[in-house]
C-alpha atoms as a PDB file:
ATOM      1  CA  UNK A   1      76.138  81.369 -28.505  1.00  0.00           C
ATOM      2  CA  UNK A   2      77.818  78.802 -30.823  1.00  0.00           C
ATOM      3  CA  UNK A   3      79.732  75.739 -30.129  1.00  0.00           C
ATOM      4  CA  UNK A   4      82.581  74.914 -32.357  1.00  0.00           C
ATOM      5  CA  UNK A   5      83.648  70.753 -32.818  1.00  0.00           C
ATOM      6  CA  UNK A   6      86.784  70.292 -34.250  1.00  0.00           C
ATOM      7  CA  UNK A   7      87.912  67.350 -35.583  1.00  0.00           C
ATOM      8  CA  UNK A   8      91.249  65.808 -35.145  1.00  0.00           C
ATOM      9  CA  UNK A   9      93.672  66.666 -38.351  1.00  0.00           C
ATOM     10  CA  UNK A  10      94.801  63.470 -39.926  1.00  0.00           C
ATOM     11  CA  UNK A  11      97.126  64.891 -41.740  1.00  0.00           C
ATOM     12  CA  UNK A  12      99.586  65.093 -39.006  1.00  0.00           C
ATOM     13  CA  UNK A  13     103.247  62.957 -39.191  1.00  0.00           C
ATOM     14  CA  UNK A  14     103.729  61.411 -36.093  1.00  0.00           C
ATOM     15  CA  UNK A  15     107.388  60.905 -35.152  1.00  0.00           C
ATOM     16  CA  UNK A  16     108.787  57.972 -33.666  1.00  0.00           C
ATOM     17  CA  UNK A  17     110.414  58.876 -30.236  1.00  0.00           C
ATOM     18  CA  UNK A  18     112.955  56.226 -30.150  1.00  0.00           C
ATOM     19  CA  UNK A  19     113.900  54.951 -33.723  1.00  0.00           C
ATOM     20  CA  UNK A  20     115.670  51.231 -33.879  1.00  0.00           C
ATOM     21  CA  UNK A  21     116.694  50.618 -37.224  1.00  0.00           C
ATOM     22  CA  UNK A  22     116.934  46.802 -36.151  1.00  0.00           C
ATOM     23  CA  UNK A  23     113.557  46.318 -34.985  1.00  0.00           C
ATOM     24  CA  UNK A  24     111.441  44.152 -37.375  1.00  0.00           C
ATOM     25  CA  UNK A  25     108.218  45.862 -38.985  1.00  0.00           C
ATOM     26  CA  UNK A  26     106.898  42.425 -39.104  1.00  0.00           C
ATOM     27  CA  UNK A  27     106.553  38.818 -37.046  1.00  0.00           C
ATOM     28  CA  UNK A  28     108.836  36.877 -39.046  1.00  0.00           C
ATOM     29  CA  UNK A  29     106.763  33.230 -40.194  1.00  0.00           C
ATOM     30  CA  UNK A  30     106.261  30.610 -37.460  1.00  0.00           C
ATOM     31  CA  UNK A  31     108.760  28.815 -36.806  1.00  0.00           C
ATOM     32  CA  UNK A  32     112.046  31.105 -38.097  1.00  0.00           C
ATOM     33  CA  UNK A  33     115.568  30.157 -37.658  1.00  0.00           C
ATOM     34  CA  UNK A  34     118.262  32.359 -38.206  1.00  0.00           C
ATOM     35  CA  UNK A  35     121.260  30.853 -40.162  1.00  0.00           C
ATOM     36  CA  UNK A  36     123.602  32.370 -37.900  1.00  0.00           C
ATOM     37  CA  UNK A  37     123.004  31.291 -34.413  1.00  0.00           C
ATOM     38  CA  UNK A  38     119.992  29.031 -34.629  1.00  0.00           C
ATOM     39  CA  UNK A  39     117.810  30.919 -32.599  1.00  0.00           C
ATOM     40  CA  UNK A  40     114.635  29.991 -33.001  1.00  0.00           C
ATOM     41  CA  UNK A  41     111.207  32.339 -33.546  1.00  0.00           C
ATOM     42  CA  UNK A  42     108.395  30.626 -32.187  1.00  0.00           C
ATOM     43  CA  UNK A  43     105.303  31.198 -30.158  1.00  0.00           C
ATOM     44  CA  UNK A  44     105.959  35.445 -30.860  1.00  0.00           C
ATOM     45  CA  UNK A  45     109.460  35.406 -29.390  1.00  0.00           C
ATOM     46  CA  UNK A  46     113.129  34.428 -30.243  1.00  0.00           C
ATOM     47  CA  UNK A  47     113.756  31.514 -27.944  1.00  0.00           C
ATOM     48  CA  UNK A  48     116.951  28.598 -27.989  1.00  0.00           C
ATOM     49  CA  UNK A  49     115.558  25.025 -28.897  1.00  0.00           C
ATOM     50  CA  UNK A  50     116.854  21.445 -29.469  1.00  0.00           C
ATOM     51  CA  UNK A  51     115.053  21.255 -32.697  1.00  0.00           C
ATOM     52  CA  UNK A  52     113.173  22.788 -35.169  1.00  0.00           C
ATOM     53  CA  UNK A  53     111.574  21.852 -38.512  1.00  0.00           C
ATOM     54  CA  UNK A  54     113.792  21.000 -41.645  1.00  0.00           C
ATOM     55  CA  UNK A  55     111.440  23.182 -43.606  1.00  0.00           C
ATOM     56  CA  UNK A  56     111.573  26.190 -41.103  1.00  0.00           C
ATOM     57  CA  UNK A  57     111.689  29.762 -42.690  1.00  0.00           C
ATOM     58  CA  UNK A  58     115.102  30.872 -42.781  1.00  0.00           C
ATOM     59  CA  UNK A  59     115.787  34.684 -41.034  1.00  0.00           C
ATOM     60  CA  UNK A  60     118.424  36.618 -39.957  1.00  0.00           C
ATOM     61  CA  UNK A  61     117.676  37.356 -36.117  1.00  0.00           C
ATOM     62  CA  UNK A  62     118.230  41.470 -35.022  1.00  0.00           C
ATOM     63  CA  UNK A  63     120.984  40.332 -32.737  1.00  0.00           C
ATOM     64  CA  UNK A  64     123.368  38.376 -35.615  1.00  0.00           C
ATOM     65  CA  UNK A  65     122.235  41.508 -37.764  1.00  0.00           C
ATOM     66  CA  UNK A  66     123.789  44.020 -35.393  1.00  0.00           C
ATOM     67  CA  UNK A  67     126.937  41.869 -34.779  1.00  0.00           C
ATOM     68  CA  UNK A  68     127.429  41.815 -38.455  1.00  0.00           C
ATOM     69  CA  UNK A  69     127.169  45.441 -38.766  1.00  0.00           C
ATOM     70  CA  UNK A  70     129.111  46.122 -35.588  1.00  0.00           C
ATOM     71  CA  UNK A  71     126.085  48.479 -34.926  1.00  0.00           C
ATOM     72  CA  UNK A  72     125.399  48.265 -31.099  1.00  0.00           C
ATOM     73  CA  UNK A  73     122.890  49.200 -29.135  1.00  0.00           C
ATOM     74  CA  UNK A  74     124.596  49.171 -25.815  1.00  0.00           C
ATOM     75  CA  UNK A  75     127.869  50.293 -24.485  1.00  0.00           C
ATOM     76  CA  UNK A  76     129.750  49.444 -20.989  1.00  0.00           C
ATOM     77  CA  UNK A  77     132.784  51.654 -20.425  1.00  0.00           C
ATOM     78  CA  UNK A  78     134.750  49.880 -17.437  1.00  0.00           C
ATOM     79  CA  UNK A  79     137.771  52.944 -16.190  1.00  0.00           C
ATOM     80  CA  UNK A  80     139.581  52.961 -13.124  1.00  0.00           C
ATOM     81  CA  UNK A  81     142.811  51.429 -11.326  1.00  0.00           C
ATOM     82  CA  UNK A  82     140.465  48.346 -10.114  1.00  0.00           C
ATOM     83  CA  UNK A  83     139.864  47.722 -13.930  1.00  0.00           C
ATOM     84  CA  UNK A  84     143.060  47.691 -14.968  1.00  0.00           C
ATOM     85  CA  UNK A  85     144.284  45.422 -11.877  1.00  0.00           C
ATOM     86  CA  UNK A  86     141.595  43.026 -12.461  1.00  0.00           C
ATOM     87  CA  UNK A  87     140.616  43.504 -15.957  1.00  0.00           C
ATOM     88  CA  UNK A  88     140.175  39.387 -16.271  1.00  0.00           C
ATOM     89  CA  UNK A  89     137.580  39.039 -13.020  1.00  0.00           C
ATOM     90  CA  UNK A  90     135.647  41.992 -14.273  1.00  0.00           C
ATOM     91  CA  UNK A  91     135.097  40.494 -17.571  1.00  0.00           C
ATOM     92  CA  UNK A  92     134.558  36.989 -16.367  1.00  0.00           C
ATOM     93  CA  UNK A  93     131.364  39.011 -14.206  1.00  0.00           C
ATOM     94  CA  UNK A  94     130.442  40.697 -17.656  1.00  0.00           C
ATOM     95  CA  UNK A  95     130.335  37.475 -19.658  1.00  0.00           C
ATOM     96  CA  UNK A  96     128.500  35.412 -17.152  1.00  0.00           C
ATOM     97  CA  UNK A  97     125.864  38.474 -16.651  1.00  0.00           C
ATOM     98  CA  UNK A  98     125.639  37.824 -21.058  1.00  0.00           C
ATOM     99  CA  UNK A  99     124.913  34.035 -20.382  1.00  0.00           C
ATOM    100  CA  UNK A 100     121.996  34.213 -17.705  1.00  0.00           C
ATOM    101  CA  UNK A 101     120.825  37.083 -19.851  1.00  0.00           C
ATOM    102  CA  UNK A 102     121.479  35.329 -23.442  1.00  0.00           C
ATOM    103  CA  UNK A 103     120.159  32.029 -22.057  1.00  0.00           C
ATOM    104  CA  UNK A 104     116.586  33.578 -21.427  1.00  0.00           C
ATOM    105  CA  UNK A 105     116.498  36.223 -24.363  1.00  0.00           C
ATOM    106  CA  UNK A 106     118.667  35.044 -27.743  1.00  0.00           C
ATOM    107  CA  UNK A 107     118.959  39.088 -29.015  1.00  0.00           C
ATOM    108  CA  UNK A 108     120.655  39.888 -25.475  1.00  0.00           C
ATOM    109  CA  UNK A 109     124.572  39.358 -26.529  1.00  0.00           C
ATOM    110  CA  UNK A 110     127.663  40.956 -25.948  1.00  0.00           C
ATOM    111  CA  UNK A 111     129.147  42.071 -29.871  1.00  0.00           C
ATOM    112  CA  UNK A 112     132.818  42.721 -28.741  1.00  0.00           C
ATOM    113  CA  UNK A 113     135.127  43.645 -25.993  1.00  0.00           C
ATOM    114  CA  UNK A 114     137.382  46.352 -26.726  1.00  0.00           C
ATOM    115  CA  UNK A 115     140.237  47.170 -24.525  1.00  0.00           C
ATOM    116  CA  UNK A 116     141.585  50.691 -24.506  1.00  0.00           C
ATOM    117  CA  UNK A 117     143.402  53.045 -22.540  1.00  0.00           C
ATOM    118  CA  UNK A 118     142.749  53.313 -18.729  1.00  0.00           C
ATOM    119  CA  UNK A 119     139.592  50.378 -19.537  1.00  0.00           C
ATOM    120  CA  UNK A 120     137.383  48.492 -21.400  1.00  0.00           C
ATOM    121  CA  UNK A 121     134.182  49.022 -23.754  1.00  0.00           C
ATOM    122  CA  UNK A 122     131.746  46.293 -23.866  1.00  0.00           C
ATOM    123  CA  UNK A 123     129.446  46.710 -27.066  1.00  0.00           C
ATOM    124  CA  UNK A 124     126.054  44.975 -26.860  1.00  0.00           C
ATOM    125  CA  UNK A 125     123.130  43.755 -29.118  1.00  0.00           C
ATOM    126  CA  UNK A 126     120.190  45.265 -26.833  1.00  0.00           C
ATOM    127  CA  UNK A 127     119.505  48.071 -23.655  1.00  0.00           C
ATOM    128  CA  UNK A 128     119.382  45.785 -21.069  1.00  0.00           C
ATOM    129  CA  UNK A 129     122.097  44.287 -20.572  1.00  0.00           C
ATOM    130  CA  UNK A 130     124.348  46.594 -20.352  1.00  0.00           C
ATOM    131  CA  UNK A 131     122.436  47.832 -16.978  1.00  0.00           C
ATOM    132  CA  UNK A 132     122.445  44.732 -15.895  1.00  0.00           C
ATOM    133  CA  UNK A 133     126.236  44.130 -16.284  1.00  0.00           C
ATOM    134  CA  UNK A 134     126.972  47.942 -14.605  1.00  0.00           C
ATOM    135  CA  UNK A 135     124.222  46.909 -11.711  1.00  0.00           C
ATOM    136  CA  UNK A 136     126.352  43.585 -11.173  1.00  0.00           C
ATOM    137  CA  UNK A 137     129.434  45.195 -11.412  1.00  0.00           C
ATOM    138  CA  UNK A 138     128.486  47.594  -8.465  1.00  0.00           C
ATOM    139  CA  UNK A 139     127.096  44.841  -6.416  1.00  0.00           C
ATOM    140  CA  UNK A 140     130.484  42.876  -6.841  1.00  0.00           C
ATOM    141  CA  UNK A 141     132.405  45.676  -6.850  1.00  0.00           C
ATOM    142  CA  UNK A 142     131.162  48.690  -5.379  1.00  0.00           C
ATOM    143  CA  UNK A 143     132.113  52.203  -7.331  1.00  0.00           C
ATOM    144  CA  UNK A 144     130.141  54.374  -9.347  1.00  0.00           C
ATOM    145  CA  UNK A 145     127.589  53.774 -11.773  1.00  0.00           C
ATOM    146  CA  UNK A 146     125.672  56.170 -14.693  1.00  0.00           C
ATOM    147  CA  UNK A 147     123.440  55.161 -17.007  1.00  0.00           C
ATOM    148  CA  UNK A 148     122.597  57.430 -20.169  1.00  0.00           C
ATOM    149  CA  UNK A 149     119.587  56.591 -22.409  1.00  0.00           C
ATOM    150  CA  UNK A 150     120.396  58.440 -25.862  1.00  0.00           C
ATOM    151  CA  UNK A 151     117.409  60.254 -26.531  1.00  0.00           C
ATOM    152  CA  UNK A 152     115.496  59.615 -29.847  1.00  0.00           C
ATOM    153  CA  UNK A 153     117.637  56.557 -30.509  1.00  0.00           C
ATOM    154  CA  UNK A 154     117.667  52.765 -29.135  1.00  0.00           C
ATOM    155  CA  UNK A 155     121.328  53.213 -27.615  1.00  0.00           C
ATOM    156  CA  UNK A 156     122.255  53.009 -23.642  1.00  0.00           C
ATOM    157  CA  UNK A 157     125.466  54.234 -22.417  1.00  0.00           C
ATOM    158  CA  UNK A 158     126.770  52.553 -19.298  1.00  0.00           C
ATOM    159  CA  UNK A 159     129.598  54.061 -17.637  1.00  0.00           C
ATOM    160  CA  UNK A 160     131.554  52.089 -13.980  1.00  0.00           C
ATOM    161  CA  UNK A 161     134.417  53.773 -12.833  1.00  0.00           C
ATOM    162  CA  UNK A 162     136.188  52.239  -9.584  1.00  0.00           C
ATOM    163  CA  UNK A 163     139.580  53.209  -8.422  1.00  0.00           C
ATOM    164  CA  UNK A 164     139.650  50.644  -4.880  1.00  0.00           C
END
């Protein structure tokens, strides 16, 4: 009786399950600031600071990238009567959901607000917080919440509907 080993190939191309075009392939130099918003990269993460070095390397953050490109990687979609009756409460909740989110992680911003017929579309810079606005608008709120993760791409659909 024989006994066969195989080897693993090597030769195999291994395929990225969720691609981000706006993720970095590299740490950017510490410290970083971008030119656009002043975020900061230090200590491995994008953080706010008072101050940074005059002679800090300069880099565009993935968050002022996307904005510039209008290129989101979240979307809120806000529909129903409630929406359109109190369009200005449920964006206050959305924006204030961006600043406790934004004021802990810099690449966690809302891109634009876009109003269109029967509600409003929320673009966003990352995948979180567009959950986080939908969970805080059905805590607030009540009515119906989905979530869709696009497969094999860094993009999260958020959908609220409420017609109370």
């Amino acid at each position: 009786m024989s006994t066969f080993v195989t080897e693993p190939r090597k030769d195999r191309l291994i395929h990225e399950r969720v691609h981000d075009p706006y993720k970095t392939r590299h740490k950017p130099p510490e410290p970083s600031v971008c030119p656009v918003c002043h975020a900061v990269f230090k200590g491995g993460r994008w953080q706010w600071l008072e101050s940074w070095p005059t002679d800090s390397h300069k880099e565009i953050c993935q968050a002022c990238r996307r904005i510039r490109d209008n290129y989101p990687a979240g979307l809120v979609t806000m529909n129903g009567d409630f929406v359109k009756t109190h369009r200005v409460e449920v964006l206050r909740l959305a924006r204030n959901e961006e600043k406790a989110e934004r004021d802990q992680h810099p690449l966690h911003r809302i891109i634009q607000v876009e109003e269109r017929p029967g509600g409003v579309v929320v673009s966003t810079t990352d995948i979180h917080l567009p959950r986080r606005i939908g969970e805080a608008l059905r805590r607030a709120y009540k009515g119906r919440l989905e979530l869709h993760y696009e497969k094999e791409s860094c993009l999260v659909r958020v959908n609220w509907t409420s017609n109370s």
